[in-house]
N, C-alpha and C. Protein backbone atom coordinates (compact mmCIF):
# COMPACT_ATOMS: atom_id res chain seq x y z
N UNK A 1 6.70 18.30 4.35
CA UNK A 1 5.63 17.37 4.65
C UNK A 1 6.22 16.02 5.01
N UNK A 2 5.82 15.35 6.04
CA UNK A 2 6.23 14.12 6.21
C UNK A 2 5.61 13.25 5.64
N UNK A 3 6.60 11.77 5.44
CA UNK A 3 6.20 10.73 4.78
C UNK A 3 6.00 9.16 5.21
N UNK A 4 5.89 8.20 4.73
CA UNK A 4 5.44 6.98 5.31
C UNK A 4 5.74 6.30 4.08
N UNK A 5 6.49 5.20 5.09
CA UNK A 5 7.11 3.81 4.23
C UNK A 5 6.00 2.56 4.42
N UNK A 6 5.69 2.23 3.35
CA UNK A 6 4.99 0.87 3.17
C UNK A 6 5.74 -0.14 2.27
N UNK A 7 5.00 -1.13 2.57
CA UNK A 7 5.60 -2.38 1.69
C UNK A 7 4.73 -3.17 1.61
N UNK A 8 4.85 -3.98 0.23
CA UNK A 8 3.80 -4.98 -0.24
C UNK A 8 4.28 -6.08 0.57
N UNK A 9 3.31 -7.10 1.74
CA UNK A 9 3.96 -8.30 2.05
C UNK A 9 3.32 -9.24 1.20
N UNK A 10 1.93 -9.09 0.82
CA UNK A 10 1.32 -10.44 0.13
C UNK A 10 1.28 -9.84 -1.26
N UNK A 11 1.07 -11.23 -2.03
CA UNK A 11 1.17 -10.93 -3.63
C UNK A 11 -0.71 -10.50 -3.91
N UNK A 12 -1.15 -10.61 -5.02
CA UNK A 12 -2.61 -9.99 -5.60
C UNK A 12 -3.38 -10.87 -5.76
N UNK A 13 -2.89 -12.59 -6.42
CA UNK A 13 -3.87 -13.47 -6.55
C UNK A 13 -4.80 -13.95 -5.41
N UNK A 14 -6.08 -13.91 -6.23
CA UNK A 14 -6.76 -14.45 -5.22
C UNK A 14 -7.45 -12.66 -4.80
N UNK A 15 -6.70 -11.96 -4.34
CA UNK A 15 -7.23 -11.11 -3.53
C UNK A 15 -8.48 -9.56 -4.85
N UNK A 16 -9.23 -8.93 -3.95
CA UNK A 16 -10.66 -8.04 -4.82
C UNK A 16 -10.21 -7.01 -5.58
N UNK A 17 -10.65 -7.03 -7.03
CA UNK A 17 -9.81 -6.05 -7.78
C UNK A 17 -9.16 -4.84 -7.52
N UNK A 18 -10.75 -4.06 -6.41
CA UNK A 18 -10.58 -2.92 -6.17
C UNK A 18 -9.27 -3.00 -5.12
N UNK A 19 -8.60 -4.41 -4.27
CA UNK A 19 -7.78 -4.04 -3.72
C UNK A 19 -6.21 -3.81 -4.27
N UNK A 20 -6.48 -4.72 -5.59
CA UNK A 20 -5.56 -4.51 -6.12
C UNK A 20 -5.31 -3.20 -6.92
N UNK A 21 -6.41 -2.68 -7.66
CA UNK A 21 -6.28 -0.85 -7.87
C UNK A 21 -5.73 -0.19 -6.92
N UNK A 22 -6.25 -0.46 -5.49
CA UNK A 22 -5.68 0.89 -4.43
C UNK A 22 -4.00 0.04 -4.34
N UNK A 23 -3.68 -0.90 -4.35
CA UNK A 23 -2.50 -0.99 -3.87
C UNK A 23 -1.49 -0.30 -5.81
N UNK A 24 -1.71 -0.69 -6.96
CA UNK A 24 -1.35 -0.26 -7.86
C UNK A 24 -1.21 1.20 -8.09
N UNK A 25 -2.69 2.31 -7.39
CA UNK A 25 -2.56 3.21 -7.25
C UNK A 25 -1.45 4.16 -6.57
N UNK A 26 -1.19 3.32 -5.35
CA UNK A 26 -0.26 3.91 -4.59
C UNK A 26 1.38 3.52 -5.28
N UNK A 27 1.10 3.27 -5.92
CA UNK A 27 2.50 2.59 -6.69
C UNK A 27 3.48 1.20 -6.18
N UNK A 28 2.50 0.49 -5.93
CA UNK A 28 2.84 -0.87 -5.44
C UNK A 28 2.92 -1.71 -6.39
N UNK A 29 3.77 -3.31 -7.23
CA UNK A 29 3.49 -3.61 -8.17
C UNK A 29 3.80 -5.35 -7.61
N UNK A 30 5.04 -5.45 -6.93
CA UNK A 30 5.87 -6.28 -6.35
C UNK A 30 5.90 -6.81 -4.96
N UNK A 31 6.05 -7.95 -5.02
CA UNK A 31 6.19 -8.23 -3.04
C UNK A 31 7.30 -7.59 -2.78
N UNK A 32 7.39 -7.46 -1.32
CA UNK A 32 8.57 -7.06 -0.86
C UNK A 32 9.11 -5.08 -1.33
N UNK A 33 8.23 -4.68 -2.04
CA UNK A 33 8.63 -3.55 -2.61
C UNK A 33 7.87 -2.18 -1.84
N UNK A 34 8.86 -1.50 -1.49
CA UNK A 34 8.91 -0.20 -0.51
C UNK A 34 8.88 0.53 -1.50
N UNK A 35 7.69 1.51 -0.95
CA UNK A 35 7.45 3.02 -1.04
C UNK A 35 7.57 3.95 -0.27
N UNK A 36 8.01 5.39 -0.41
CA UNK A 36 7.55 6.34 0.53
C UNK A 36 6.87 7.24 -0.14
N UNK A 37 5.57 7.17 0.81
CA UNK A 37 4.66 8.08 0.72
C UNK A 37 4.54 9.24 1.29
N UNK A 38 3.23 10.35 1.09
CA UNK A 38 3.67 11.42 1.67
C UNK A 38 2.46 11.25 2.62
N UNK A 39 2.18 11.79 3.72
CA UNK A 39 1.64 10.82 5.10
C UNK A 39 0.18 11.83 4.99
N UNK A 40 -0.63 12.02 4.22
CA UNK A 40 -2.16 12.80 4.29
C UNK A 40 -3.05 11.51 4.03
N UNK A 41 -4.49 12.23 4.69
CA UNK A 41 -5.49 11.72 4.83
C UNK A 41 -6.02 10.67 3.77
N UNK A 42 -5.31 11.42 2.52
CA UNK A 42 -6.26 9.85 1.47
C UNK A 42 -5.52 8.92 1.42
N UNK A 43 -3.99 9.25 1.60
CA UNK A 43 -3.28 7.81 1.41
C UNK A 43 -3.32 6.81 2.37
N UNK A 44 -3.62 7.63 4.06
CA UNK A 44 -3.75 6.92 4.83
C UNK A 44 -5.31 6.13 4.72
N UNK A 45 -6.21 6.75 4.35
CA UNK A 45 -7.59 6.06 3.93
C UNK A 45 -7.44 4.63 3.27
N UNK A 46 -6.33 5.06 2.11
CA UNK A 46 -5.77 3.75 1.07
C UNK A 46 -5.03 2.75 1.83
N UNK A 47 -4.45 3.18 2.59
CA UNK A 47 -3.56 1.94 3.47
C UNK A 47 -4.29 1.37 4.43
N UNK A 48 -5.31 2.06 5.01
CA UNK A 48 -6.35 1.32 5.79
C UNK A 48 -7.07 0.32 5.32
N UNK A 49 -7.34 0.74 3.87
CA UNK A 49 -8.58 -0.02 3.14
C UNK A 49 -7.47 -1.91 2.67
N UNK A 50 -5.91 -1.52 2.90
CA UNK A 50 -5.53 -2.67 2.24
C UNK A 50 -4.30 -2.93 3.18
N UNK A 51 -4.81 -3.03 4.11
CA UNK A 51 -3.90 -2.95 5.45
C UNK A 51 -3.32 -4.34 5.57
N UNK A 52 -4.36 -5.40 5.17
CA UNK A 52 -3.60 -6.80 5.29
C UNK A 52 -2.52 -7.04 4.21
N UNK A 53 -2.13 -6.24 3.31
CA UNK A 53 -1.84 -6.54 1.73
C UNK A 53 -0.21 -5.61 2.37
N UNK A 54 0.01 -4.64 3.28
CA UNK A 54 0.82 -3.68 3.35
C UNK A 54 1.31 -3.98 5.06
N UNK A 55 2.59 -3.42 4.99
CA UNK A 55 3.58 -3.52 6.12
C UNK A 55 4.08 -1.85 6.40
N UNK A 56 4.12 -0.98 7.25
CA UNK A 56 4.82 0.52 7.67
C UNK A 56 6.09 -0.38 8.05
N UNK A 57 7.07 0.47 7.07
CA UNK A 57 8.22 0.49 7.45
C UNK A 57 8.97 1.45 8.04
N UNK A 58 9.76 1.26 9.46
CA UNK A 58 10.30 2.32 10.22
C UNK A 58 11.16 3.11 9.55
């Protein structure tokens, strides 16, 4: 299965709880901090929903 790199660019203050759940959910905690994900429909749902908060890394 293929996967997908994200990264936190902005920090949480300030920003709507629920966005901070979906980004915690996905296992985000830190600026600057890369994940790889595995590239299906809900995670991409989740990265849509907090798209300003997240960066795809090549």
């Amino acid at each position: 299965m293929s996967t997908i790199k994200v990264r936190l660019k902005r920090g949480f203050p300030g920003k709507l709880k629920t966005h901070v759940r979906v980004a915690r959910s996905l296992g985000l905690r830190k600026v600057n901090q890369v994940k790889e994900l595995k590239d299906c429909p809900e995670v991409r749902g989740q990265i849509k929903k907090i798209d300003y908060l997240l960066e795809i890394v090549e």
